[in-house]
N, C-alpha and C. Protein backbone atom coordinates (compact mmCIF):
# COMPACT_ATOMS: atom_id res chain seq x y z
N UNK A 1 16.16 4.58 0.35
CA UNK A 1 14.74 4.25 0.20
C UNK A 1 14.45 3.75 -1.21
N UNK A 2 15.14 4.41 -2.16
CA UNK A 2 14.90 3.95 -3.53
C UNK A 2 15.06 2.40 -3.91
N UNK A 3 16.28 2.05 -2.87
CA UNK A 3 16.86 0.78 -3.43
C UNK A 3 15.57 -0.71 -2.65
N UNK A 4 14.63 0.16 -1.67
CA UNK A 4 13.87 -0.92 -0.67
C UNK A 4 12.32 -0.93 -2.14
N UNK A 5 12.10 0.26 -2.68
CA UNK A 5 11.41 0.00 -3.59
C UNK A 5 12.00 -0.88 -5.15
N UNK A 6 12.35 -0.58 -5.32
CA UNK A 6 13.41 -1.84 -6.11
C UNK A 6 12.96 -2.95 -6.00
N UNK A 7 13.54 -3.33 -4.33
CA UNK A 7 13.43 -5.10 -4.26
C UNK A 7 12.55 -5.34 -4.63
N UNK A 8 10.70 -4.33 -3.34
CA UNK A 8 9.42 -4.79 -3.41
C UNK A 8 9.08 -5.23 -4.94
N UNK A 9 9.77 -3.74 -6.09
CA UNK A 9 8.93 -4.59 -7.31
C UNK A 9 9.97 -5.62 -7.73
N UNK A 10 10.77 -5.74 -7.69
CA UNK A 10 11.72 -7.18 -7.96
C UNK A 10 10.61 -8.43 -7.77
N UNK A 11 10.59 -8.41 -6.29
CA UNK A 11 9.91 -9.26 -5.68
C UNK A 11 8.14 -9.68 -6.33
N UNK A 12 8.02 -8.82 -6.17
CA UNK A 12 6.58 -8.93 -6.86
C UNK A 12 6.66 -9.41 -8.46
N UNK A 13 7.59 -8.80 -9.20
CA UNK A 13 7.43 -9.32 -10.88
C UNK A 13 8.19 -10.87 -10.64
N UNK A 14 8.86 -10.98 -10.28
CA UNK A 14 9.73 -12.74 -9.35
C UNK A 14 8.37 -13.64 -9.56
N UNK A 15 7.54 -12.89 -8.24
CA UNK A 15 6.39 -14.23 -7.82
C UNK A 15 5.46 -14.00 -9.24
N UNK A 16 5.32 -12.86 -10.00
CA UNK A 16 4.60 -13.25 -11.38
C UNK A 16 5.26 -14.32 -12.61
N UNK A 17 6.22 -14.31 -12.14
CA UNK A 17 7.22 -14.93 -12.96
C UNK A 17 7.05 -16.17 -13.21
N UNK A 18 7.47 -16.65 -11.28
CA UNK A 18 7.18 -18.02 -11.35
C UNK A 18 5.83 -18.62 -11.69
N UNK A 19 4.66 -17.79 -11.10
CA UNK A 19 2.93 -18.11 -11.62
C UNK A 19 3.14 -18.64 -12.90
N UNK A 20 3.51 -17.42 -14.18
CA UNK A 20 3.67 -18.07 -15.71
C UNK A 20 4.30 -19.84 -15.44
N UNK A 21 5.57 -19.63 -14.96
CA UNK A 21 6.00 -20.68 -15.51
C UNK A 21 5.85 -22.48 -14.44
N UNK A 22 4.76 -21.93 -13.52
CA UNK A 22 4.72 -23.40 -12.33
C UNK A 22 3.22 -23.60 -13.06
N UNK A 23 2.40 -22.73 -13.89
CA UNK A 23 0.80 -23.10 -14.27
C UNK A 23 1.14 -22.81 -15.41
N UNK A 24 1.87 -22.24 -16.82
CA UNK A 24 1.93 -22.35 -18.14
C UNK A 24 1.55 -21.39 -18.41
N UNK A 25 -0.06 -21.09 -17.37
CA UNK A 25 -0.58 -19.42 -17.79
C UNK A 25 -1.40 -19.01 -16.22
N UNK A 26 -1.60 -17.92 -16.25
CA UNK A 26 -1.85 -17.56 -14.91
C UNK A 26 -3.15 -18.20 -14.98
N UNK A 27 -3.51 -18.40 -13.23
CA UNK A 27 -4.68 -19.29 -13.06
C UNK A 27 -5.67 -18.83 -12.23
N UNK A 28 -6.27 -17.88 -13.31
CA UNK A 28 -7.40 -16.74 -12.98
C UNK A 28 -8.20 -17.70 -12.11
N UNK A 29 -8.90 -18.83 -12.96
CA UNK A 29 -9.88 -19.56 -12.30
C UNK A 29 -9.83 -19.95 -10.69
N UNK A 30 -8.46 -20.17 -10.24
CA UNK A 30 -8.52 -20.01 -8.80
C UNK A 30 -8.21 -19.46 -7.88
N UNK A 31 -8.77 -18.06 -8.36
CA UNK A 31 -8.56 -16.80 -8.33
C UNK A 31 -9.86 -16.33 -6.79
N UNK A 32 -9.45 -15.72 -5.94
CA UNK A 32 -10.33 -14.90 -5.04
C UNK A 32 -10.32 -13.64 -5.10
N UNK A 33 -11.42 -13.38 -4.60
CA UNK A 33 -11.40 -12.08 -4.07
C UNK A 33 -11.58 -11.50 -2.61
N UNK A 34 -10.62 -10.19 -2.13
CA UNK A 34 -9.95 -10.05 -1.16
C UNK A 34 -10.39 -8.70 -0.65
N UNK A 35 -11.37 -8.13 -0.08
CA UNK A 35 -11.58 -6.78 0.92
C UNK A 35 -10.63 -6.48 1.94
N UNK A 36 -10.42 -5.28 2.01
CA UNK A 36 -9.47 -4.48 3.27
C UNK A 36 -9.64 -3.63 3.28
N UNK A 37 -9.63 -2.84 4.70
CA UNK A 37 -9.68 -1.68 5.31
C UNK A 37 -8.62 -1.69 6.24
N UNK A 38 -7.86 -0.50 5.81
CA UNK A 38 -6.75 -0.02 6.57
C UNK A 38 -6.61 1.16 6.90
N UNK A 39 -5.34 1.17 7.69
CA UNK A 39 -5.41 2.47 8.05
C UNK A 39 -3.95 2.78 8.80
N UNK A 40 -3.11 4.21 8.35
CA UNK A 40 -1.76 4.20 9.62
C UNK A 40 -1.37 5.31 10.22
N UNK A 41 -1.23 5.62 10.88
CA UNK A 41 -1.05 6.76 11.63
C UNK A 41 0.62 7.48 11.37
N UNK A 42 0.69 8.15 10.73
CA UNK A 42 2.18 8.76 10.25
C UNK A 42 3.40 8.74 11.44
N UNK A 43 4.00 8.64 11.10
CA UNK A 43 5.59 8.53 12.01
C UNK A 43 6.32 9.83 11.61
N UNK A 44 7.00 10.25 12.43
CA UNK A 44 8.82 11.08 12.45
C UNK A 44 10.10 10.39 11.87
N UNK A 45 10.59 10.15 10.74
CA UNK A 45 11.44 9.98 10.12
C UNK A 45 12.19 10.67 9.33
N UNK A 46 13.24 10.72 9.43
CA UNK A 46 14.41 11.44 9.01
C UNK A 46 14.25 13.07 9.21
N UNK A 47 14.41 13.82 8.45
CA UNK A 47 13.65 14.79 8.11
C UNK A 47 12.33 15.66 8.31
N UNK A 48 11.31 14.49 8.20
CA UNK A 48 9.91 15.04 8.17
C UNK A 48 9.42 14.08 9.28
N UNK A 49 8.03 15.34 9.88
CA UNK A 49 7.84 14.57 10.84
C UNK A 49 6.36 14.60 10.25
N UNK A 50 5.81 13.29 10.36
CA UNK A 50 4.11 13.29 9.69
C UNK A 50 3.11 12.17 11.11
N UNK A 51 3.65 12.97 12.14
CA UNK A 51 2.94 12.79 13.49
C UNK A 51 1.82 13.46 13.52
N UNK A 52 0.54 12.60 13.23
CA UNK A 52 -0.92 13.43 13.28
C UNK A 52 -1.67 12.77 12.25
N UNK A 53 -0.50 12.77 10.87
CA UNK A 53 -1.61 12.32 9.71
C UNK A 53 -1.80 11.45 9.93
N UNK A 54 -2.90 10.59 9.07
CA UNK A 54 -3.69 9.72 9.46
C UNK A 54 -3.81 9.41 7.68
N UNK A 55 -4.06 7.96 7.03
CA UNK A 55 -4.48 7.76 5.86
C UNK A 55 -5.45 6.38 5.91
N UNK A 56 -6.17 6.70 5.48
CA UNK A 56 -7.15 5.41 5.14
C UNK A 56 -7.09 5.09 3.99
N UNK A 57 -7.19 3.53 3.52
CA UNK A 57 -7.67 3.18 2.66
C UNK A 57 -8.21 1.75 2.35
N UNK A 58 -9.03 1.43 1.62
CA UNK A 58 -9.77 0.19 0.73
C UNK A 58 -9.28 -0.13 -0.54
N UNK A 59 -9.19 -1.33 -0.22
CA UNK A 59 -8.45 -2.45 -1.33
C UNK A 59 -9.45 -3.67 -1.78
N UNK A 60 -9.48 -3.53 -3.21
CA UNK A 60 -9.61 -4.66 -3.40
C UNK A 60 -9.14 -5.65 -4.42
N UNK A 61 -8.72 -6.95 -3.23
CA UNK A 61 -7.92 -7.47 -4.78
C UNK A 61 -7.94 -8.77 -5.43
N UNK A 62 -8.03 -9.25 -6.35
CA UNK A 62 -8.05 -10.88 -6.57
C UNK A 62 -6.58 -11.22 -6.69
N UNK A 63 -6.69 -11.84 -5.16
CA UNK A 63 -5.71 -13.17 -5.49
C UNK A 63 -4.96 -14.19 -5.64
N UNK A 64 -4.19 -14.60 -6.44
CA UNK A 64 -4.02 -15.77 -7.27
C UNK A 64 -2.92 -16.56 -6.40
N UNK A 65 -3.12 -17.77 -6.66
CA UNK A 65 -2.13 -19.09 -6.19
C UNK A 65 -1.04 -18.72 -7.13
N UNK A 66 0.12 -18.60 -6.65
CA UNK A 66 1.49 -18.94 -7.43
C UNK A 66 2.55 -20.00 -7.26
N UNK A 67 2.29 -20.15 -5.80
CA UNK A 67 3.56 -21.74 -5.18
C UNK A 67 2.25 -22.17 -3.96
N UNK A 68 3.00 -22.83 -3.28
CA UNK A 68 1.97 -23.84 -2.51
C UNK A 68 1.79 -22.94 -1.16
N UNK A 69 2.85 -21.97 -1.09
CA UNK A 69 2.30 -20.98 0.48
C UNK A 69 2.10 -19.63 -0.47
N UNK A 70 2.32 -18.92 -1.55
CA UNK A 70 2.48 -18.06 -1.89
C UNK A 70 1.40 -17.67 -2.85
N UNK A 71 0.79 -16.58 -2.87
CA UNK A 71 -0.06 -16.10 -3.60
C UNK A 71 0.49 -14.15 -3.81
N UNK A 72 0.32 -13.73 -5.21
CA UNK A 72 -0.19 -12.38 -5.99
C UNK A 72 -1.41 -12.00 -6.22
N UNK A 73 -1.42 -10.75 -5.65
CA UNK A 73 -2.83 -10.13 -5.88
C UNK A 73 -2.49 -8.37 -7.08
N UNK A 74 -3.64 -8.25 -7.61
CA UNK A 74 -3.78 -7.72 -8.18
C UNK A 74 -4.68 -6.44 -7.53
N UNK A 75 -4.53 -5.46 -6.90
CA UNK A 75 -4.99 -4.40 -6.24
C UNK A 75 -5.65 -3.20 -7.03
N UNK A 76 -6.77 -3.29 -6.52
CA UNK A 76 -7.65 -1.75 -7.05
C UNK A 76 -7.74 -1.51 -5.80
N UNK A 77 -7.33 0.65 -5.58
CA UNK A 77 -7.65 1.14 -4.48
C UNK A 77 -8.39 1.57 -4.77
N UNK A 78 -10.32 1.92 -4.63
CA UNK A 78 -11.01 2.65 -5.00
C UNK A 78 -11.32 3.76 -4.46
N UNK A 79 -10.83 3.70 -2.88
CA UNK A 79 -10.56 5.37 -2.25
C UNK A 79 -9.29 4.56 -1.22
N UNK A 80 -8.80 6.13 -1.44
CA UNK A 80 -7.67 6.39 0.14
C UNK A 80 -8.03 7.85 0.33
N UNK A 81 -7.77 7.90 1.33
CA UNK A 81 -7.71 9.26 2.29
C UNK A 81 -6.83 9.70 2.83
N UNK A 82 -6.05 10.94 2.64
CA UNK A 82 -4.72 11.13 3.48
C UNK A 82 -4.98 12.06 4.57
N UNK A 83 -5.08 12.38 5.92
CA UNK A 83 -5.58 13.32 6.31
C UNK A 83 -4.19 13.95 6.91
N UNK A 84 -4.14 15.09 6.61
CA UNK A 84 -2.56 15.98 6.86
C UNK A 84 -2.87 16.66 8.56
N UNK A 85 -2.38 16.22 9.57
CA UNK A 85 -1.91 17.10 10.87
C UNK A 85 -1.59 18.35 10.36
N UNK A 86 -2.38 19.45 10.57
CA UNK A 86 -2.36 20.99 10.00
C UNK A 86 -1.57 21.49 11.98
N UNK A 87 -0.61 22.18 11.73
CA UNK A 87 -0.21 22.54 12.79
C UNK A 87 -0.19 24.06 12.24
N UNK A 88 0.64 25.30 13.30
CA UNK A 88 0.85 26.43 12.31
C UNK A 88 1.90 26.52 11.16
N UNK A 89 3.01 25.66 11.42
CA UNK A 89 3.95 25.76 10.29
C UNK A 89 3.19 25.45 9.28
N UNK A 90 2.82 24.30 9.37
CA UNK A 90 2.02 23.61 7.86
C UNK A 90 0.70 24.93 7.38
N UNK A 91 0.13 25.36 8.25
CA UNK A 91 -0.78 26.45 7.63
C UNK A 91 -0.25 27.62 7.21
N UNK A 92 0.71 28.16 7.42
CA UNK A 92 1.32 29.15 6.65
C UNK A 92 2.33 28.77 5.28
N UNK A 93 2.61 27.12 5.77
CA UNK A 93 3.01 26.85 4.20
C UNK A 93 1.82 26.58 2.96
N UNK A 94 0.75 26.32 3.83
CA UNK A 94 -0.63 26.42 3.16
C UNK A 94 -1.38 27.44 2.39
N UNK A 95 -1.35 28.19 3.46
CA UNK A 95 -1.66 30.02 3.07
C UNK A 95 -1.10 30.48 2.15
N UNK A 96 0.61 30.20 2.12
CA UNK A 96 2.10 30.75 1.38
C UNK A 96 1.08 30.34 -0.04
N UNK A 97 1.17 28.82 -0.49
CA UNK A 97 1.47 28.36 -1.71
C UNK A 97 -0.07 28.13 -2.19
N UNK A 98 -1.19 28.71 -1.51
CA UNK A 98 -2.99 28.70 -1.59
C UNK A 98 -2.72 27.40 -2.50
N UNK A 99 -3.30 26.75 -3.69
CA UNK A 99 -3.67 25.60 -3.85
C UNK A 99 -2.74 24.28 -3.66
N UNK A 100 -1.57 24.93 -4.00
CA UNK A 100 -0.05 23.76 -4.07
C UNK A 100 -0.21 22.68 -2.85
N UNK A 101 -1.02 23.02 -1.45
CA UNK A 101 -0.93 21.26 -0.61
C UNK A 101 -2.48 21.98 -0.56
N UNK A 102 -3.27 21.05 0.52
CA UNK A 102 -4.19 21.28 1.14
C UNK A 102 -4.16 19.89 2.37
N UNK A 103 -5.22 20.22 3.18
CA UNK A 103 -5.44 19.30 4.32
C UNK A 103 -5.58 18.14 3.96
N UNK A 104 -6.44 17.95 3.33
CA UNK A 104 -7.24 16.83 2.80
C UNK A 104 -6.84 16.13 1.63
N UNK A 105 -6.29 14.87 1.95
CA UNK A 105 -6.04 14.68 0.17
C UNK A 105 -6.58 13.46 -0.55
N UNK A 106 -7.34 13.36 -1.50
CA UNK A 106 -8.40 11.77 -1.71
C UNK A 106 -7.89 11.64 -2.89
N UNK A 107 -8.14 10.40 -2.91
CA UNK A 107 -7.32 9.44 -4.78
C UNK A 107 -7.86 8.10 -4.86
N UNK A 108 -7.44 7.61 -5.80
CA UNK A 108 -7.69 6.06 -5.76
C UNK A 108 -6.54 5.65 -6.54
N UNK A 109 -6.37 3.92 -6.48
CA UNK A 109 -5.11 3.31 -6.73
C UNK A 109 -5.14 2.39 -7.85
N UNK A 110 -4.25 1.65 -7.84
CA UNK A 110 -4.01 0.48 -7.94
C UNK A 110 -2.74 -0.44 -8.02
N UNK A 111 -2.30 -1.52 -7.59
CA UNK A 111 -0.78 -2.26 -7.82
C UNK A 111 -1.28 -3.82 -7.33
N UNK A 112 -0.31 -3.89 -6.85
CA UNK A 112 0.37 -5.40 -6.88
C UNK A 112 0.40 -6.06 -5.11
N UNK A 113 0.29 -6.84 -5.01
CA UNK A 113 0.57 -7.41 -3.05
C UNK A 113 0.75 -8.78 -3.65
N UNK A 114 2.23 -9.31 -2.56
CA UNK A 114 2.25 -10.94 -2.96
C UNK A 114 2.40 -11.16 -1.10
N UNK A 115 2.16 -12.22 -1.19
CA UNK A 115 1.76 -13.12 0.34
C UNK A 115 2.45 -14.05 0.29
N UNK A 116 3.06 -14.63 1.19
CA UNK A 116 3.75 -16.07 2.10
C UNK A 116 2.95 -16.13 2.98
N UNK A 117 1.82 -17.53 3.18
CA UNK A 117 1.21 -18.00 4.17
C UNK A 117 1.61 -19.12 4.54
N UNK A 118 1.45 -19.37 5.97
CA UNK A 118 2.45 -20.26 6.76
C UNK A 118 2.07 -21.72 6.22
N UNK A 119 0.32 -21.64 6.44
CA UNK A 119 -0.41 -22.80 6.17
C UNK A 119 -0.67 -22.85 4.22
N UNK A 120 0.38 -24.08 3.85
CA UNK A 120 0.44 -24.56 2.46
C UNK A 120 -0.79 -24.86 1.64
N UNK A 121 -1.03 -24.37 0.65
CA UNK A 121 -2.12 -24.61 -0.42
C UNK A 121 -3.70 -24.15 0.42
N UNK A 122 -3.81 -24.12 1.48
CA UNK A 122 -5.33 -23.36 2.13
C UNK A 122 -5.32 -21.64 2.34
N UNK A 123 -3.40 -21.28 2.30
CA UNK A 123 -3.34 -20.05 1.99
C UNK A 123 -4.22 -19.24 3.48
N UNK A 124 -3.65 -19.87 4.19
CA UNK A 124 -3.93 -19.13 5.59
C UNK A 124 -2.95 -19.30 6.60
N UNK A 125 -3.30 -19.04 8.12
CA UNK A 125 -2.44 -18.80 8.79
C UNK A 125 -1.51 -17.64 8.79
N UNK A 126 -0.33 -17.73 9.76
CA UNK A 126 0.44 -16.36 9.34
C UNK A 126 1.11 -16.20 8.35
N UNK A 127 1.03 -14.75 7.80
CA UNK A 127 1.28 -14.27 6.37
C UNK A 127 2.27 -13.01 6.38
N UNK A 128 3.06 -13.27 5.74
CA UNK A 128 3.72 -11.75 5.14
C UNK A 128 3.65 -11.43 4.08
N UNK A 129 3.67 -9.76 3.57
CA UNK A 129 3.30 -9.04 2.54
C UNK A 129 3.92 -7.87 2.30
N UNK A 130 3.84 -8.05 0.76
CA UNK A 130 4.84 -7.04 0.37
C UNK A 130 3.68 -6.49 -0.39
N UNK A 131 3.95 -5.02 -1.15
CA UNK A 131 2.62 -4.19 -1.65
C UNK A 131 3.74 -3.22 -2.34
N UNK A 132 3.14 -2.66 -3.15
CA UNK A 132 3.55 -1.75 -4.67
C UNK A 132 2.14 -1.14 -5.11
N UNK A 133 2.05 -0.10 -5.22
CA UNK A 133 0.75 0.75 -5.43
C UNK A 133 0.71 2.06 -5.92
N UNK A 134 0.19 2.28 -7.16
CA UNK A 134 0.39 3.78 -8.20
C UNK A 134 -0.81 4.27 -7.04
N UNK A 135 -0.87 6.05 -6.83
CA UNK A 135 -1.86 6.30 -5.98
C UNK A 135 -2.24 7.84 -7.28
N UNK A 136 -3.52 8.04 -7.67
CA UNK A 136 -3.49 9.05 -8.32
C UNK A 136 -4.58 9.66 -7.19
N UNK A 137 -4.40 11.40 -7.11
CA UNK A 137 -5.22 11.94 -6.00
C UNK A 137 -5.18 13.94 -6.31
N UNK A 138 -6.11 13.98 -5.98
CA UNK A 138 -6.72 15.97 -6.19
C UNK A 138 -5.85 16.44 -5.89
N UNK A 139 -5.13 17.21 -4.38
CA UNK A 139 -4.68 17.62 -3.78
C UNK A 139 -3.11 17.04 -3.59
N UNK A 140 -2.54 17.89 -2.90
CA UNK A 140 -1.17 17.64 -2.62
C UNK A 140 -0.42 17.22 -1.05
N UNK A 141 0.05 16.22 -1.02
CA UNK A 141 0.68 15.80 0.15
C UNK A 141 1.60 17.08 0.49
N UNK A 142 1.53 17.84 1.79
CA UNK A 142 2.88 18.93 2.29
C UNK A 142 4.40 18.48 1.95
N UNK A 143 4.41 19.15 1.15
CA UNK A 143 6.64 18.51 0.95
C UNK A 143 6.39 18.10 -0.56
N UNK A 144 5.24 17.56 -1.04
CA UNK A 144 5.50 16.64 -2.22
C UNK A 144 4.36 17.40 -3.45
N UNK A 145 5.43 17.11 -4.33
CA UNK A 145 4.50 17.86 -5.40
C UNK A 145 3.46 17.59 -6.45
N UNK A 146 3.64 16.30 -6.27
CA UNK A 146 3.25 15.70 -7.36
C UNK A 146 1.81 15.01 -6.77
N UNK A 147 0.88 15.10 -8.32
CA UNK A 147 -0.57 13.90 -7.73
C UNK A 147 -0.36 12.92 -8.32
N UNK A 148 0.44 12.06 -9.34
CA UNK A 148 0.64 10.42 -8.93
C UNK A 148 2.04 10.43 -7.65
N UNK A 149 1.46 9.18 -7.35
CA UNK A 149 2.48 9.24 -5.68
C UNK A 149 2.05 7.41 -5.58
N UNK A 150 3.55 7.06 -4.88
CA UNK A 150 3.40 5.19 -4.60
C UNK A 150 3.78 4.72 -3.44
N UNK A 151 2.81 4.24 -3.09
CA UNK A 151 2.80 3.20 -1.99
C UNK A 151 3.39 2.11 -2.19
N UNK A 152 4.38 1.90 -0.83
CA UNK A 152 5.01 0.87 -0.96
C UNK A 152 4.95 0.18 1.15
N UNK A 153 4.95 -0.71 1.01
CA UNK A 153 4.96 -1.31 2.20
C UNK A 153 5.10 -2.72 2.49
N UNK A 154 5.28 -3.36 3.88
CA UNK A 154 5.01 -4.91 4.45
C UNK A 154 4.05 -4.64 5.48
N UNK A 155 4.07 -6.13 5.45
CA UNK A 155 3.71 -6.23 6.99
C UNK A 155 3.29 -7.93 7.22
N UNK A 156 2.81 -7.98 8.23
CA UNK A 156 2.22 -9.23 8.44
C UNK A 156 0.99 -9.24 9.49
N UNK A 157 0.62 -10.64 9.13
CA UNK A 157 -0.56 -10.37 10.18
C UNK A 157 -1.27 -12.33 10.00
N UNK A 158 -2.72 -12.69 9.95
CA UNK A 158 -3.01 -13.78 10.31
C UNK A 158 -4.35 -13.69 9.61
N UNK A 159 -4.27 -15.04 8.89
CA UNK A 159 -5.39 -14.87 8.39
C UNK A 159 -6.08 -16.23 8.90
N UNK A 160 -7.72 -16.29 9.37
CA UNK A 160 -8.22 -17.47 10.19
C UNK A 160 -9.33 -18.35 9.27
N UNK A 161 -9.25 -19.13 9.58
CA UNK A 161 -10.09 -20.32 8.51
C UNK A 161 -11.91 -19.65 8.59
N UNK A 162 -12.56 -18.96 8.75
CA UNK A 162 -13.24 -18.13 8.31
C UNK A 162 -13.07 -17.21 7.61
N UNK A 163 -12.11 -16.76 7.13
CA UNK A 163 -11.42 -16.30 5.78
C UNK A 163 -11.55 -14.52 6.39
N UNK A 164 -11.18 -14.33 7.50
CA UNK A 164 -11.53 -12.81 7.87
C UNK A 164 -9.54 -13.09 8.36
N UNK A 165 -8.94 -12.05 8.47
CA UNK A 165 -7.71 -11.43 8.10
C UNK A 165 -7.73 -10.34 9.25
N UNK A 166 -6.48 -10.31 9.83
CA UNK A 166 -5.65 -9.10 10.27
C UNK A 166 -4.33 -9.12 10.21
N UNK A 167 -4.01 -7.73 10.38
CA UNK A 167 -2.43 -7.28 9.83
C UNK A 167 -2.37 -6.28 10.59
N UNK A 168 -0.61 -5.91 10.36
CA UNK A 168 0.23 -4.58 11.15
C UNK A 168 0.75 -4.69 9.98
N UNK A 169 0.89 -3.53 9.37
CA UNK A 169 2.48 -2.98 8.25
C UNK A 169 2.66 -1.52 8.37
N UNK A 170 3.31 -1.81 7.78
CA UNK A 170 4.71 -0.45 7.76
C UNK A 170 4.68 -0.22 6.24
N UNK A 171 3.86 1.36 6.10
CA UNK A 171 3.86 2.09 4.65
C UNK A 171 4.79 3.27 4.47
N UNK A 172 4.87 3.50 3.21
CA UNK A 172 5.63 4.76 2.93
C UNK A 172 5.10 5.54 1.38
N UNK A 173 4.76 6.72 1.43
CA UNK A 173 4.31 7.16 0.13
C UNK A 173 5.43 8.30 -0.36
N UNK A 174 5.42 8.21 -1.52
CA UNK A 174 6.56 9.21 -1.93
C UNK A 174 6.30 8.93 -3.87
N UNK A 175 6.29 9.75 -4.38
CA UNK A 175 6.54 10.29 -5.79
C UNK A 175 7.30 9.52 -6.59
N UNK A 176 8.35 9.06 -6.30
CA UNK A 176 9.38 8.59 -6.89
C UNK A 176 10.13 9.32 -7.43
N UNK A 177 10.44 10.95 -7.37
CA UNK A 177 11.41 11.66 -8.20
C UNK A 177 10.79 12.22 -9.34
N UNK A 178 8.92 11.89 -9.25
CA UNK A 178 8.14 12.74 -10.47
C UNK A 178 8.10 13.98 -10.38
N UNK A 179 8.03 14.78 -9.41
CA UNK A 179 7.94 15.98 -8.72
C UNK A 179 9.12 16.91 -8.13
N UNK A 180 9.11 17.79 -8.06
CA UNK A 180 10.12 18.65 -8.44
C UNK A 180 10.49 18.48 -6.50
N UNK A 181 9.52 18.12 -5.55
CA UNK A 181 9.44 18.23 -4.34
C UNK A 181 9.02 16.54 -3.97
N UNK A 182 9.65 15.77 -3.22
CA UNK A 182 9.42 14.93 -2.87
C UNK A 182 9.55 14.01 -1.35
N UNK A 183 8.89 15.17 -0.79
CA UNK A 183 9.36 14.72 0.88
C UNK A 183 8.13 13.31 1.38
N UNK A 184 8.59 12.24 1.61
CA UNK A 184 7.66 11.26 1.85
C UNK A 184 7.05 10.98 2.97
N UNK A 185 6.22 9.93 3.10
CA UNK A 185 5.30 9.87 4.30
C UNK A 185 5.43 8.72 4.86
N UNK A 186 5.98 8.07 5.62
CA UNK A 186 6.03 6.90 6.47
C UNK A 186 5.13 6.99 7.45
N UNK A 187 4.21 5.70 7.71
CA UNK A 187 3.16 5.20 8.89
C UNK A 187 3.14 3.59 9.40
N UNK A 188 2.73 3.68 10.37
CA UNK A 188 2.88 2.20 10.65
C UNK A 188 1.14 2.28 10.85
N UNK A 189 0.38 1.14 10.41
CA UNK A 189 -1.20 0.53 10.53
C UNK A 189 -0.93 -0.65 10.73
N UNK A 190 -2.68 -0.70 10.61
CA UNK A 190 -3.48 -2.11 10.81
C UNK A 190 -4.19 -1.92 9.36
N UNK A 191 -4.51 -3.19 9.08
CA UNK A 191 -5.35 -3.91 8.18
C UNK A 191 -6.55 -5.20 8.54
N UNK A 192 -7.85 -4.86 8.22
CA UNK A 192 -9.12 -6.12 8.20
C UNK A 192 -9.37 -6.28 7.29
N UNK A 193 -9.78 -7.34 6.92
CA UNK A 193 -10.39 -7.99 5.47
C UNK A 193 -10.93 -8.93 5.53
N UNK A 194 -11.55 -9.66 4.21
CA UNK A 194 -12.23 -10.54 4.46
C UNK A 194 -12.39 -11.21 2.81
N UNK A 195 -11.88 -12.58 2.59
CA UNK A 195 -11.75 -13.52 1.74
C UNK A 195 -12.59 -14.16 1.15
N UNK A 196 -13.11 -14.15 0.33
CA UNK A 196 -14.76 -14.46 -0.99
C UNK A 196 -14.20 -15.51 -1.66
């Protein structure tokens, strides 16, 4: 898993890369701004099973032209929501450790998303996406210890010449090795938005 976060930021500092050097300097001015509401329902992977939780969150991000299908955005999460499937195991690990997890866990963000859209320089049509995201938050994810925690994910989806957007991706949150406990959270969602 370590080495799939890698690429994403590879990938992402890459497409900043080329921005500097195809415009001289980044090109705020044709710059948008980008609303989303998402949301994924946790999966069973490896180890942990996070069948139940549920996480929401809102994004917003400006952004920028870098090649003629490709654009970087610059992401503020101003809320996410993690909501933890409390079964009895999880409540007696609850009870056990009183503040160390809780049900509920709220934060806000911020990172990086770069896009490949099918349709050249109008930056629509179908799109894939890669995402990198610091998450700071109150409470504690079950398994994981730590309150900074990063989102990382793809997905794809379609964006329509009324500038409104949908998506499917595939997330994963996990610590990175800040925390002494780091059991992560994989979900598959949807994403809506809408292009200013």
């Amino acid at each position: 898993m370590r080495q799939w976060k890698r690429y994403i930021g590879l990938c992402l500092v890459t497409l900043l890369a080329l921005s500097w050097s195809a415009h001289g300097e980044i090109p705020w001015q044709e710059g948008k701004w980008r609303l989303e509401l998402s949301g994924f329902s946790g999966v069973h992977s490896g180890s942990t099973d996070r069948s139940g939780d549920l996480l929401i969150t809102t994004s917003v991000d400006y952004e920028l032209p870098v090649a003629t299908h490709a654009t970087l955005s610059l992401r503020l999460m101003p809320l996410w929501v993690y909501e933890q499937h409390v079964d009895d195991e999880k409540q007696w690990r609850f009870a056990r450790r009183g503040s160390w997890s809780h049900e509920t866990v709220i934060g806000m963000g911020f990172g990086l998303a770069a896009r490949w859209y099918s349709v050249a320089e109008e930056y629509r049509g179908w799109f894939g996406e890669i995402q990198a995201n610091a998450l700071g938050h109150d409470a504690k994810i079950d398994g994981n210890s730590a309150n900074l925690n990063f989102l990382t994910g793809i997905g794809a989806g379609y964006k329509f010449k009324n500038n409104w957007h949908a998506m499917v991706k595939y997330e994963h949150i996990s610590n990175a090795g800040l925390g002494a406990h780091n059991r992560g959270a994989n979900g598959i969602g949807i994403g809506v938005g809408y292009t200013f």
